[in-house]
N, C-alpha and C. Protein backbone atom coordinates (compact mmCIF):
# COMPACT_ATOMS: atom_id res chain seq x y z
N UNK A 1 0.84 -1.19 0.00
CA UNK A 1 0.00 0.00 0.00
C UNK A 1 0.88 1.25 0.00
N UNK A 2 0.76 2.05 -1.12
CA UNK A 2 1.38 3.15 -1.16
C UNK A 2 0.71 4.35 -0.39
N UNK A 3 1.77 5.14 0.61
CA UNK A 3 1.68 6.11 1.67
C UNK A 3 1.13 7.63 0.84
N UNK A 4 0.24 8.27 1.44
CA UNK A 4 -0.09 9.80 0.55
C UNK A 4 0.04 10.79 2.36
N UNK A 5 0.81 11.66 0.80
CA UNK A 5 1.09 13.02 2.39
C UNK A 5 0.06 14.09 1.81
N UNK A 6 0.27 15.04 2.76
CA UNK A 6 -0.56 16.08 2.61
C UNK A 6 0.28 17.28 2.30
N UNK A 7 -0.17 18.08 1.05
CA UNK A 7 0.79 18.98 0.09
C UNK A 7 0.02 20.34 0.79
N UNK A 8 0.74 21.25 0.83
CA UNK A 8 -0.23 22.98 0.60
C UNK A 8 0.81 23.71 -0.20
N UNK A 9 0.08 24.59 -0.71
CA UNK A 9 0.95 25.20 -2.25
C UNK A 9 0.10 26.50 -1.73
N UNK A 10 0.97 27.64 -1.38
CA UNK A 10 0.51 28.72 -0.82
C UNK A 10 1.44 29.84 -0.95
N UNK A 11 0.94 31.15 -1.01
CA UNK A 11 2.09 32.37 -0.83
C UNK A 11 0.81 33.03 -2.03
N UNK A 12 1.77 34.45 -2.05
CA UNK A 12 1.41 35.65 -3.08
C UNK A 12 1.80 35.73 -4.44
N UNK A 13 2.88 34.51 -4.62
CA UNK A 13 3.00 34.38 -5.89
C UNK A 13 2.43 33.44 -6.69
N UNK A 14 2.57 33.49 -8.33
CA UNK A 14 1.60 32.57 -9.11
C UNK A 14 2.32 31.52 -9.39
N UNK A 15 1.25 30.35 -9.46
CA UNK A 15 1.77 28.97 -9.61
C UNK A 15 0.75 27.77 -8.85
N UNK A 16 -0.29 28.24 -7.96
CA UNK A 16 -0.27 27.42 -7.09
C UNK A 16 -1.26 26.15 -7.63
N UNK A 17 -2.21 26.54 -8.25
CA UNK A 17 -3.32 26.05 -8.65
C UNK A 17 -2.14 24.99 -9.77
N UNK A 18 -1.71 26.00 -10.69
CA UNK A 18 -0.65 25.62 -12.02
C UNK A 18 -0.30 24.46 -11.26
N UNK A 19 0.75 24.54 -10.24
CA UNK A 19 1.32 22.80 -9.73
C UNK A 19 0.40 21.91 -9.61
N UNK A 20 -0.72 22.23 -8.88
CA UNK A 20 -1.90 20.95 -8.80
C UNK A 20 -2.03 20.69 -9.59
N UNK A 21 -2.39 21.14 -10.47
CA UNK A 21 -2.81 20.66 -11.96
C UNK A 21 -1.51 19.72 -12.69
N UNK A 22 -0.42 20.28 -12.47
CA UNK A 22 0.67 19.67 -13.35
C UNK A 22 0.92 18.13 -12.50
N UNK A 23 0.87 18.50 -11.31
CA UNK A 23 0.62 17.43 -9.96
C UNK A 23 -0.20 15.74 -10.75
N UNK A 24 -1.37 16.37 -11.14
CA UNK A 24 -2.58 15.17 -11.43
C UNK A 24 -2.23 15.16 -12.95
N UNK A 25 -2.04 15.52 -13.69
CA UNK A 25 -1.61 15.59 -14.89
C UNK A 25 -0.35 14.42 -15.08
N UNK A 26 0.61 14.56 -14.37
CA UNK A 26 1.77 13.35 -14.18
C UNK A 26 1.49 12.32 -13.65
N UNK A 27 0.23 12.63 -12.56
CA UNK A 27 -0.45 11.14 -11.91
C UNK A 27 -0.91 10.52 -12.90
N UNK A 28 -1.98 11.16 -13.89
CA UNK A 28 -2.62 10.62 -14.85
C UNK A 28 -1.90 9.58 -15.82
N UNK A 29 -0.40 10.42 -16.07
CA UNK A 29 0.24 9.30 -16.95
C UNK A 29 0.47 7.91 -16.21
N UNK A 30 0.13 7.50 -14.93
CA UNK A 30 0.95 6.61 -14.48
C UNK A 30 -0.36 5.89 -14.19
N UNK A 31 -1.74 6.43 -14.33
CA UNK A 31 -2.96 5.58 -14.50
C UNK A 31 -3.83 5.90 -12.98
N UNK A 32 -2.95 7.07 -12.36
CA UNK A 32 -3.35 7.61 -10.84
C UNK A 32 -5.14 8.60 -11.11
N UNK A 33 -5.79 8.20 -10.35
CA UNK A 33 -6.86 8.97 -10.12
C UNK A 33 -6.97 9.93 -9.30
N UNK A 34 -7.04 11.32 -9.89
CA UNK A 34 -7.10 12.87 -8.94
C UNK A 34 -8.36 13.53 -9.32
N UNK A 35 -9.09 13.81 -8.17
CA UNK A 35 -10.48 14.79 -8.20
C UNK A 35 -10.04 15.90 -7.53
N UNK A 36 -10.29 17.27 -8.41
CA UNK A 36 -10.14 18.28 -7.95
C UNK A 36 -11.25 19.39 -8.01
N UNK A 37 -11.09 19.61 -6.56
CA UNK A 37 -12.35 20.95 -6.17
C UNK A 37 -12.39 21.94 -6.21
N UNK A 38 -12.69 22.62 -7.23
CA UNK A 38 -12.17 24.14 -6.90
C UNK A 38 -13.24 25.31 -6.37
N UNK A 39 -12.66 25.22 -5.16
CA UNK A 39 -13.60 26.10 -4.33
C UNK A 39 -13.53 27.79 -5.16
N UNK A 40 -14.61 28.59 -4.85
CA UNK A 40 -14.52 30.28 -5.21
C UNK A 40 -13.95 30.16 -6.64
N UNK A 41 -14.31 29.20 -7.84
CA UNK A 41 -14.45 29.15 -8.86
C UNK A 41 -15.67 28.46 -9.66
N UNK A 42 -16.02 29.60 -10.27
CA UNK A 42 -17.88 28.76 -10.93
C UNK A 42 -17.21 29.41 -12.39
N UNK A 43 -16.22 30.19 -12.88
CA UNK A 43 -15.97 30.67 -14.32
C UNK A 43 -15.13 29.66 -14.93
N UNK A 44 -14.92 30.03 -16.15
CA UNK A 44 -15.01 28.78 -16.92
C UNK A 44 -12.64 29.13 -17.32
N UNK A 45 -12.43 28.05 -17.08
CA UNK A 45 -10.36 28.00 -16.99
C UNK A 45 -10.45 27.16 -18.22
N UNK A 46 -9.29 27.18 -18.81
CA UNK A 46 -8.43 26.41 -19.89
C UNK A 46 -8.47 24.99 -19.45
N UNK A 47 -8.29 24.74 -17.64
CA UNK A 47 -8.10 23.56 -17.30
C UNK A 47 -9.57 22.67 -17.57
N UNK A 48 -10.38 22.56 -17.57
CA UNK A 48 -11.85 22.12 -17.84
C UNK A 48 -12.14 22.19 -18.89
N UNK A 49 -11.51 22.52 -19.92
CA UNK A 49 -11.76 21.80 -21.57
C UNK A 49 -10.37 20.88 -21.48
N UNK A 50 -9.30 20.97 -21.12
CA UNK A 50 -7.94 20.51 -21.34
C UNK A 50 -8.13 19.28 -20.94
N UNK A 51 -8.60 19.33 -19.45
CA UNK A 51 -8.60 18.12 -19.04
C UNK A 51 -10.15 17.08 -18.77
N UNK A 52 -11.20 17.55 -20.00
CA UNK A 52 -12.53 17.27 -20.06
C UNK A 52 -12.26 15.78 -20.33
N UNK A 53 -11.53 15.14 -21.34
CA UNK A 53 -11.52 13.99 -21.75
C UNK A 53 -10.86 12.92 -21.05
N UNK A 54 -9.83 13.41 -19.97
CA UNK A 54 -8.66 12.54 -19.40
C UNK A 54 -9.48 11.83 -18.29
N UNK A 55 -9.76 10.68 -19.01
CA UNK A 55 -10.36 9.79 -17.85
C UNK A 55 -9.84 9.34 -16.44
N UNK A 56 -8.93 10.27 -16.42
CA UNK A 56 -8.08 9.70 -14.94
C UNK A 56 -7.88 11.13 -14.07
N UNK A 57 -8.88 12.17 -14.44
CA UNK A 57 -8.77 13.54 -13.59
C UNK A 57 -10.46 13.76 -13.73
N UNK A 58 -10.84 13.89 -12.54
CA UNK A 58 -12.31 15.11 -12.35
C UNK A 58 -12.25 16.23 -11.62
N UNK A 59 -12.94 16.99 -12.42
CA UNK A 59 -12.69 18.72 -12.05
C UNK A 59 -13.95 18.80 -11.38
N UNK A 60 -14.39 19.58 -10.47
CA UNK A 60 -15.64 20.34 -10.03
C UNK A 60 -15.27 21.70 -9.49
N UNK A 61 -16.41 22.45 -9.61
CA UNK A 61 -16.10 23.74 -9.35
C UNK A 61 -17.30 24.26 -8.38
N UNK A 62 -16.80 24.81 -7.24
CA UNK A 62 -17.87 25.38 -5.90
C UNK A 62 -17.83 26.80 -5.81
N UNK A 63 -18.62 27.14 -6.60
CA UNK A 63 -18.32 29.00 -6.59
C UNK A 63 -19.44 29.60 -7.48
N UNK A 64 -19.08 31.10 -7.35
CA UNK A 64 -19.64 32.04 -8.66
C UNK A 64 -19.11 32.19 -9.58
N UNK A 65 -19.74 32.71 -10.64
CA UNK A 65 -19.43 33.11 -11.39
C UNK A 65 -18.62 33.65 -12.32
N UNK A 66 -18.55 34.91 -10.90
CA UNK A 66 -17.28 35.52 -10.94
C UNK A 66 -16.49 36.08 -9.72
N UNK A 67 -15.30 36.64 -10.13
CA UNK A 67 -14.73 36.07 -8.47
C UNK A 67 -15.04 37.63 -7.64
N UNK A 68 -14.98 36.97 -6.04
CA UNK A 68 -15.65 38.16 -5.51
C UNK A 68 -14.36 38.36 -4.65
N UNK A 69 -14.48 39.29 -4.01
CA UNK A 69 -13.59 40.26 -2.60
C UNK A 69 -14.04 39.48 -1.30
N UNK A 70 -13.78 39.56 -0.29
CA UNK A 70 -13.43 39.22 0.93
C UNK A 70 -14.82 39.84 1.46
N UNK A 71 -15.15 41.21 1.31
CA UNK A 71 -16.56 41.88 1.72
C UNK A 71 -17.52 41.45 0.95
N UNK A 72 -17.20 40.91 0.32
CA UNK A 72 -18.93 40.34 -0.74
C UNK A 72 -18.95 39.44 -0.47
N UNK A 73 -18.46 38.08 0.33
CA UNK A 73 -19.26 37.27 0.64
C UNK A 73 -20.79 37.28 1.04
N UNK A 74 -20.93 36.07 0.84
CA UNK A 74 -22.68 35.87 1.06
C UNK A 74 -23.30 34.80 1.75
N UNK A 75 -24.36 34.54 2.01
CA UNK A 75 -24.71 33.23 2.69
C UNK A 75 -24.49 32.30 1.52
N UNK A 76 -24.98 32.72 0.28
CA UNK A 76 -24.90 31.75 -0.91
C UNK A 76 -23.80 31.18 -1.33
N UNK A 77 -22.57 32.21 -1.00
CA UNK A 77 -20.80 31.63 -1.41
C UNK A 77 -20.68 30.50 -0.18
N UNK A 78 -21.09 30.84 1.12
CA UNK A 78 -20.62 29.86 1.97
C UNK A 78 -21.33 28.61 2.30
N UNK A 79 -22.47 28.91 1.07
CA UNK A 79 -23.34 27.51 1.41
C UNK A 79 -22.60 26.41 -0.02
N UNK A 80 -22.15 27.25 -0.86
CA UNK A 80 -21.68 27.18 -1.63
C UNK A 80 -19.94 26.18 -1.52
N UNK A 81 -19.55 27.36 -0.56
CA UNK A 81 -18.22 26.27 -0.54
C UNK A 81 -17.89 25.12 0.81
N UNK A 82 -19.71 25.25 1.47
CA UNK A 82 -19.93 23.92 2.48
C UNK A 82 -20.11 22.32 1.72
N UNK A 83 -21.36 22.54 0.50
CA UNK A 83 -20.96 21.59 -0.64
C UNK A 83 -19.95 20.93 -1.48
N UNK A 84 -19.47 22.31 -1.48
CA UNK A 84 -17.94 21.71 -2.02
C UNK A 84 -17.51 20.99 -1.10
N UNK A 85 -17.12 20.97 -0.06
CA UNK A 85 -16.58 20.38 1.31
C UNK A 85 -17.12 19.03 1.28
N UNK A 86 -17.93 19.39 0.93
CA UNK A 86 -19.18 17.64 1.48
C UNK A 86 -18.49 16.59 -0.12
N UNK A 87 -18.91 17.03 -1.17
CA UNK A 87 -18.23 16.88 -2.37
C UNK A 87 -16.86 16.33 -2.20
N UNK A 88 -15.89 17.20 -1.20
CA UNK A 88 -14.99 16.51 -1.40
C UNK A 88 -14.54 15.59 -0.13
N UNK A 89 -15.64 15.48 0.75
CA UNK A 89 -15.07 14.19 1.53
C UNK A 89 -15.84 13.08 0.87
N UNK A 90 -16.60 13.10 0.08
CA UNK A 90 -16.99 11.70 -0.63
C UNK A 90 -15.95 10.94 -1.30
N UNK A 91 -15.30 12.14 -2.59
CA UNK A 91 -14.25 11.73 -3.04
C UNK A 91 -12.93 11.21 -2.27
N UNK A 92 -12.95 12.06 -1.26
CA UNK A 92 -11.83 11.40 -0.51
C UNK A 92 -12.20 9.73 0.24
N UNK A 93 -13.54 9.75 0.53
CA UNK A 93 -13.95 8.55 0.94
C UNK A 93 -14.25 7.64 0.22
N UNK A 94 -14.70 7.85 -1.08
CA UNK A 94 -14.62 7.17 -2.22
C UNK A 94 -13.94 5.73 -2.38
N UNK A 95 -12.78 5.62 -2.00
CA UNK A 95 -11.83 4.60 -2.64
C UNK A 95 -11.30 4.96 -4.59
N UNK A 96 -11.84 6.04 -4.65
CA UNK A 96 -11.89 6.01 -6.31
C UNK A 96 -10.43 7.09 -6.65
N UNK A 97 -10.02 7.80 -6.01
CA UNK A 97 -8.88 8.72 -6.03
C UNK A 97 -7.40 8.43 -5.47
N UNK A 98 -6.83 8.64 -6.01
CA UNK A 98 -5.44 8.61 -5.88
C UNK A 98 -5.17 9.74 -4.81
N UNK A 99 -5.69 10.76 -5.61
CA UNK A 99 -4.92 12.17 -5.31
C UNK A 99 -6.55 13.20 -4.98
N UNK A 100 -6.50 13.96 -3.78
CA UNK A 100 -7.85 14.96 -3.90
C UNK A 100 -7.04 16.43 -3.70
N UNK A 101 -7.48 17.13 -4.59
CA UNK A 101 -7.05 18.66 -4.57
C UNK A 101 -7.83 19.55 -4.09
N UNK A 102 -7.78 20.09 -3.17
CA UNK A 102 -8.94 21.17 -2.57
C UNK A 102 -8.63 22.69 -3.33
N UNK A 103 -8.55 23.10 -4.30
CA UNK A 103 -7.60 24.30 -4.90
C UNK A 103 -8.57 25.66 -4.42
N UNK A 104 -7.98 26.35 -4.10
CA UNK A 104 -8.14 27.65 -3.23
C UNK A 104 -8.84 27.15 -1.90
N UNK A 105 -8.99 26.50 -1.09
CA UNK A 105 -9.38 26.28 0.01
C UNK A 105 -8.91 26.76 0.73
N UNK A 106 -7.36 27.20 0.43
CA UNK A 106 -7.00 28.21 1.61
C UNK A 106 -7.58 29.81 2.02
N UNK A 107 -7.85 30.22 0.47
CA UNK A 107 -8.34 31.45 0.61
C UNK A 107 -9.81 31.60 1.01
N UNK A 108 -10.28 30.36 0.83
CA UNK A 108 -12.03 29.76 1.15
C UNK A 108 -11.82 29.90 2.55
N UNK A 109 -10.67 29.23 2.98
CA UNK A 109 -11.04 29.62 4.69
C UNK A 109 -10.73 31.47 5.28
N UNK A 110 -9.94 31.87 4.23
CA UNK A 110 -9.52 33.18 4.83
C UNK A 110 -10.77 34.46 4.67
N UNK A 111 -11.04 33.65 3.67
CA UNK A 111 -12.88 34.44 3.22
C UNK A 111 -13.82 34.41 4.84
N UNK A 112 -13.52 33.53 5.28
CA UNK A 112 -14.50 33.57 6.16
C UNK A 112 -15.73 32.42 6.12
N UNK A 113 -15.52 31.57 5.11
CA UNK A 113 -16.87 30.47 3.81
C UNK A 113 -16.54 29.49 4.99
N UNK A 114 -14.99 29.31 5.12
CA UNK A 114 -14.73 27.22 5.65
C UNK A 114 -14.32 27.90 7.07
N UNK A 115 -14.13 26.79 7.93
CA UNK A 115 -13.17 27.21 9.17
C UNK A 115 -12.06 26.43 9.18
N UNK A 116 -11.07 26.95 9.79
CA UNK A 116 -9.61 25.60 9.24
C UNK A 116 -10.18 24.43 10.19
N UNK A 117 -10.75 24.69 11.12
CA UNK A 117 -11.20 23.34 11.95
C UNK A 117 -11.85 22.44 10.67
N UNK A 118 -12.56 22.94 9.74
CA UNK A 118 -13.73 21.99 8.96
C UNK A 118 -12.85 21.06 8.47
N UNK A 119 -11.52 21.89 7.71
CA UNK A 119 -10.80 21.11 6.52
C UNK A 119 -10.19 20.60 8.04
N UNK A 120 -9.43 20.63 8.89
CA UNK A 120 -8.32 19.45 9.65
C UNK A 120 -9.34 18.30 9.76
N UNK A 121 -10.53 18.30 10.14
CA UNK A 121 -11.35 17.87 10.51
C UNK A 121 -11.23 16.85 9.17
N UNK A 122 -11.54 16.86 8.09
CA UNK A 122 -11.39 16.14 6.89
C UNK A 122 -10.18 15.63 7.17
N UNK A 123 -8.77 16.23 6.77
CA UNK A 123 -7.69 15.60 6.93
C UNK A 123 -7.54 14.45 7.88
N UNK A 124 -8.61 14.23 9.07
CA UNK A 124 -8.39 13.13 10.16
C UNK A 124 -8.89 11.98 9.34
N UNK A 125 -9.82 12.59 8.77
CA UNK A 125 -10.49 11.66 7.71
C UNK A 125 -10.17 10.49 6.55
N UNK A 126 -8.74 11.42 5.73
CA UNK A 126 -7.73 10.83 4.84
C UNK A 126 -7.76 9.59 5.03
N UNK A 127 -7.87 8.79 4.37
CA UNK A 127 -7.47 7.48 4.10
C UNK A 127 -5.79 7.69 3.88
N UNK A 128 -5.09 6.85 4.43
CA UNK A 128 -3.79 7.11 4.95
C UNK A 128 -2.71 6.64 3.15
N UNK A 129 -3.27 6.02 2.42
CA UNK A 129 -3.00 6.29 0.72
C UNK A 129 -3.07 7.35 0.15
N UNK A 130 -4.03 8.12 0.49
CA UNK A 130 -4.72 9.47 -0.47
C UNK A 130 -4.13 10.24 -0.26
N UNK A 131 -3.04 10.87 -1.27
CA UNK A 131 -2.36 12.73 -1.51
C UNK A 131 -3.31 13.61 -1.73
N UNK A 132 -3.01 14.26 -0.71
CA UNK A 132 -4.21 15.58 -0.35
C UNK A 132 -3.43 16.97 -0.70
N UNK A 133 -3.96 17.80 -1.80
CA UNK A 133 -3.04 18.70 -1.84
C UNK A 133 -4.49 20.00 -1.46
N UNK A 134 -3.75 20.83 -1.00
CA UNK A 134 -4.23 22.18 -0.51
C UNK A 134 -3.90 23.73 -1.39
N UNK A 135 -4.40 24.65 -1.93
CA UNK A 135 -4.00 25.73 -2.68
C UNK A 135 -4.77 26.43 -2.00
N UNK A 136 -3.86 27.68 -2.22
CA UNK A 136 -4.28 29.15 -2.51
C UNK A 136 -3.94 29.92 -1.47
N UNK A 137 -3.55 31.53 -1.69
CA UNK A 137 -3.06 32.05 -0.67
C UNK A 137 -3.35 32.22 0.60
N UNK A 138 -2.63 32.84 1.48
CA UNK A 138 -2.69 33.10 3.15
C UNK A 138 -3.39 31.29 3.64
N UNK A 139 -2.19 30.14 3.50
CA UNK A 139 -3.01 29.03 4.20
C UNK A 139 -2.53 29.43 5.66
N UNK A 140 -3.88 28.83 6.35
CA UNK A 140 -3.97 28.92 8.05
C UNK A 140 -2.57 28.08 8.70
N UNK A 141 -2.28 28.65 9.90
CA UNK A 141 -0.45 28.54 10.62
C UNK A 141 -1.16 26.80 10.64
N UNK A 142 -2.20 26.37 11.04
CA UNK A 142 -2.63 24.89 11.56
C UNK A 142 -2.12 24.15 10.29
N UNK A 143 -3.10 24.45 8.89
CA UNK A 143 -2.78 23.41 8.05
C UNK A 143 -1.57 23.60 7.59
N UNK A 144 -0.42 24.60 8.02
CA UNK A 144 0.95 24.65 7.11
C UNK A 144 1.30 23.65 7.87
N UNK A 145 0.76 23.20 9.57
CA UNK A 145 1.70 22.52 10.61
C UNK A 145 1.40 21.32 10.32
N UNK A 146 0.31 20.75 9.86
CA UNK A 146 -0.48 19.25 9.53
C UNK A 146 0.37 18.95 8.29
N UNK A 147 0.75 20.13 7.55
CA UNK A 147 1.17 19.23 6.28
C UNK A 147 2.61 18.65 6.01
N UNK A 148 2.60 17.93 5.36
CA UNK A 148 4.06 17.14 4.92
C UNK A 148 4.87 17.87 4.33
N UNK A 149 4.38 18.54 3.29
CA UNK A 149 4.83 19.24 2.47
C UNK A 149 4.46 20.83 2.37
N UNK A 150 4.96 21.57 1.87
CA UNK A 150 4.39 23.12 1.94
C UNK A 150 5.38 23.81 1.07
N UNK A 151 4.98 24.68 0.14
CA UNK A 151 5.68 25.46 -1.14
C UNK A 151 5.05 26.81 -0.59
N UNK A 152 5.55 27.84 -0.76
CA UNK A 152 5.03 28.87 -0.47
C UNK A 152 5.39 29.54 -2.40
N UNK A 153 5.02 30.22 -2.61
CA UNK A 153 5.26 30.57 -4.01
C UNK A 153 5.08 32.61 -3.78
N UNK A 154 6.49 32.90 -4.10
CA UNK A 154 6.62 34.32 -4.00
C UNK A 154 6.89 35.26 -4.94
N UNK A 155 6.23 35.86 -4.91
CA UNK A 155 6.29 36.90 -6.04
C UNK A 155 7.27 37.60 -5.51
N UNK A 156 8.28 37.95 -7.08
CA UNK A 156 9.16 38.73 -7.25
C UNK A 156 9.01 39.81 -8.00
N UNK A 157 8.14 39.63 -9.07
CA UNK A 157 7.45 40.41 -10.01
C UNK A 157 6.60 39.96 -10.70
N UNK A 158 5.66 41.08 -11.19
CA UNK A 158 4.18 40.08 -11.87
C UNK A 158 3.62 41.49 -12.43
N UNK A 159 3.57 41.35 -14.01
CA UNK A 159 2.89 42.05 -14.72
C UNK A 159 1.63 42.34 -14.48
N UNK A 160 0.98 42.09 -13.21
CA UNK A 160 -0.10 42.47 -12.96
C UNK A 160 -0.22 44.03 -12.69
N UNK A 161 1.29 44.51 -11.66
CA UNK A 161 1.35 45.18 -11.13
C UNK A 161 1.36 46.60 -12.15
N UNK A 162 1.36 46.76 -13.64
CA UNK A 162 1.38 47.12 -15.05
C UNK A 162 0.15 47.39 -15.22
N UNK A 163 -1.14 46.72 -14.68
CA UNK A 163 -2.39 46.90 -14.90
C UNK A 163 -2.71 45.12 -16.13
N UNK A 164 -1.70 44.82 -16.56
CA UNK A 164 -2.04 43.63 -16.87
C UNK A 164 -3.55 42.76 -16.34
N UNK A 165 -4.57 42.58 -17.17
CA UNK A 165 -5.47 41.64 -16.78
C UNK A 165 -5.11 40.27 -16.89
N UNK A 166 -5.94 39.25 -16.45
CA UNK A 166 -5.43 37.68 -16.64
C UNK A 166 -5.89 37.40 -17.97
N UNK A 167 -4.91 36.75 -18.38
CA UNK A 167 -4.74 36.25 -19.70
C UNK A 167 -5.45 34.73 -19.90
N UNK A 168 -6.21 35.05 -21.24
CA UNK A 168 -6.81 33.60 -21.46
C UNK A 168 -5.48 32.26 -22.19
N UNK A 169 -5.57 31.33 -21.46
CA UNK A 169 -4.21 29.84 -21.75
C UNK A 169 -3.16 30.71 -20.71
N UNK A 170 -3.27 31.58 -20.20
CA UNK A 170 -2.24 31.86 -19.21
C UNK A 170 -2.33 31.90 -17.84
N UNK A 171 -3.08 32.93 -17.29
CA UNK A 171 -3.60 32.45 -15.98
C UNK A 171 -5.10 32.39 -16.01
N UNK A 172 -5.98 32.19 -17.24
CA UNK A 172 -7.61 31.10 -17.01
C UNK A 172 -7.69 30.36 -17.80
């Protein structure tokens, strides 16, 4: 029985989501099953046509539309990314996954939507096989301490700062 740790991919710089993805993408070649959740995303990414056909990755998405601020939450975003939650302890309970990606869950809890208690609370859960990876900025001091692994990803510079918008095949 092969051992799964628990990943978080976090900081102010870009990449984080990008590794998960590249993450299950390399699983895939090896015949590994990864379901990924992406919390505070309901708009439509490059990754969800790319990876529509690859029978060895499922995408779901727990969000709006479009993305909101920290003050616009709503009862509807947080009922919103409680489903997602539920969604993804099935998958994790499943037996059917290799790999479960919670992608922005960190910022889902910093929103105010999850509490880090909800997600550790899952993590007790893990089936002690299953790679659990975690994204998105400001993750909570608890889950950096639970995890095995942890990338922080820092911006040095980013054409955003130019007024640059996000680019379609680049960052959606």
């Amino acid at each position: 029985m092969r051992k799964g740790y628990v990943q978080v991919y976090t900081g102010d710089g870009k990449g984080k989501t990008t590794a998960a993805l590249g993450l299950a993408l390399r699983a895939s070649g090896h015949g590994m099953h990864t379901y990924i959740g992406q919390f505070m995303k309901g708009q439509h990414y490059g990754e969800l046509d790319a990876l529509r056909d690859n029978p060895f990755i499922t995408i779901e998405q727990y969000g709006d539309v479009r993305c909101i601020r920290r003050e616009e939450v709503t009862p509807e975003h947080i009922a919103q990314a409680h489903r997602g939650l539920e969604r993804v302890r099935e998958a994790l309970l499943s037996g059917r996954y290799d790999i479960v990606v919670l992608d922005e869950v960190n910022v889902t809890i910093w929103f105010g939507m999850l509490e880090t208690e909800e997600v550790l609370a899952l993590l007790d859960e893990r089936p002690e096989q299953v790679e659990v990876i975690l994204t998105g900025r400001r993750a909570p001091q608890e889950l950096i301490d639970r995890a095995d692994l942890v990338t922080e990803m820092c911006e040095v510079k980013h054409y955003y700062q130019q007024g640059v918008e996000a680019r379609k095949g680049i960052e959606r």
